[in-house]
C-alpha atoms as a PDB file:
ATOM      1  CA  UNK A   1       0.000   0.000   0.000  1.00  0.00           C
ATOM      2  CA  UNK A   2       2.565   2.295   1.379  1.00  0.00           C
ATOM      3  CA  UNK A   3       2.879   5.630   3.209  1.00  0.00           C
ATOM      4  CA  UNK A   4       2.609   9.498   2.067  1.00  0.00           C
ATOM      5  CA  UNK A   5       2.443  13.001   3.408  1.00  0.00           C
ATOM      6  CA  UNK A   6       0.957  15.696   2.113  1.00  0.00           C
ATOM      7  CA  UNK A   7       2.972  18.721   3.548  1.00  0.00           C
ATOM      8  CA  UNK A   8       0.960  21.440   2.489  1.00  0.00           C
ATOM      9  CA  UNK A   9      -0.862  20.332   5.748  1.00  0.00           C
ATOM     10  CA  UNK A  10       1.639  20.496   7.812  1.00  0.00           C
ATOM     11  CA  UNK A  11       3.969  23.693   7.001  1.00  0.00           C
ATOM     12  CA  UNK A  12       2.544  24.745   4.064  1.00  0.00           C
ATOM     13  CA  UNK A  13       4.511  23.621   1.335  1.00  0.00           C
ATOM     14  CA  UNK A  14       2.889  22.050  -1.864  1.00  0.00           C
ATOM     15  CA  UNK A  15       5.173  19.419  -1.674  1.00  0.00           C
ATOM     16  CA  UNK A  16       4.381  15.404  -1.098  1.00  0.00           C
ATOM     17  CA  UNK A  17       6.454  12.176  -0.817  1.00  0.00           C
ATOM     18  CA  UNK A  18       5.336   8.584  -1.441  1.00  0.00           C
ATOM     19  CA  UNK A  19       7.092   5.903  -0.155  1.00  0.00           C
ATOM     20  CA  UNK A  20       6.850   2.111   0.476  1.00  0.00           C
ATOM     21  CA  UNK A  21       7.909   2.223   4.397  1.00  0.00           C
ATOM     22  CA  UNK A  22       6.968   5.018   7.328  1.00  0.00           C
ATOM     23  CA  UNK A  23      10.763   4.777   7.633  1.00  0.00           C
ATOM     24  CA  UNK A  24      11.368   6.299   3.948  1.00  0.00           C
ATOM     25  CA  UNK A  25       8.440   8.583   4.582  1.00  0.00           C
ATOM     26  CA  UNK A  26      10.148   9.998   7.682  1.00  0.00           C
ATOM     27  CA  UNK A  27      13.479  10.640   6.133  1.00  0.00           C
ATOM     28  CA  UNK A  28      11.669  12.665   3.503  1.00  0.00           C
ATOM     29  CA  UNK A  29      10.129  14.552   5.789  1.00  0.00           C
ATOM     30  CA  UNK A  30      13.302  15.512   7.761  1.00  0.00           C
ATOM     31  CA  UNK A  31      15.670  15.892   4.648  1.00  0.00           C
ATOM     32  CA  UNK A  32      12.552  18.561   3.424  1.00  0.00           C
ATOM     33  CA  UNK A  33      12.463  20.336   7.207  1.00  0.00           C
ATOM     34  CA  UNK A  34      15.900  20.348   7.275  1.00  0.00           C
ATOM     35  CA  UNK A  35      17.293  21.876   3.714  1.00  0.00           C
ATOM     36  CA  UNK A  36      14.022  24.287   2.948  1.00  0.00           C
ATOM     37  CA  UNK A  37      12.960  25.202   6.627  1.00  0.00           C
ATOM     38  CA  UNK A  38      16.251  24.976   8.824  1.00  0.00           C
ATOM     39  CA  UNK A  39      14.965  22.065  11.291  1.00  0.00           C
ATOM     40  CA  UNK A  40      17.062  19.940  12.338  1.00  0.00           C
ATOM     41  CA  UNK A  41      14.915  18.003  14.234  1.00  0.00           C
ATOM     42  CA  UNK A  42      11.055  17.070  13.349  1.00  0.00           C
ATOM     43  CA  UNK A  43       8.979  17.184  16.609  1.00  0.00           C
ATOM     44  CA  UNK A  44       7.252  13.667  17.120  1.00  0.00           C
ATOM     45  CA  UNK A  45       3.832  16.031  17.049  1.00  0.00           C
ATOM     46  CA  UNK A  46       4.735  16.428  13.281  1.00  0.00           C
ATOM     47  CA  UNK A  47       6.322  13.594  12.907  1.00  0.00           C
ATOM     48  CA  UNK A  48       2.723  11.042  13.457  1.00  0.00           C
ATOM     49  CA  UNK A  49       1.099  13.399  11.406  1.00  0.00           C
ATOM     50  CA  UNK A  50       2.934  10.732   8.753  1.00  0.00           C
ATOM     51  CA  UNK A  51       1.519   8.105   7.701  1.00  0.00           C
ATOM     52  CA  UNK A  52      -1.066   6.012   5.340  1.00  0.00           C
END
């Protein structure tokens, strides 16, 4: 089935990821926080906002 965000409801961004594992999703997620927003570290808050 797999796993996908739709960040636009999260920080605004119209940006999504698809990905066969939360794991995947995650690092997405982070590697996106980190190079556009300057976060280093995605609260967990955010973080279960992840998923199917």
């Amino acid at each position: 089935m797999g796993y996908k965000v739709e960040l636009k409801q999260v920080c605004g961004c119209d940006v999504s990821y698809h990905t066969k594992t939360k794991d995947e999703l995650l690092s997405q997620v982070k590697q996106h926080a980190k190079q556009v927003h300057g976060i280093s570290e995605v609260p967990q808050d955010l973080a279960n906002k992840c998923g199917r």
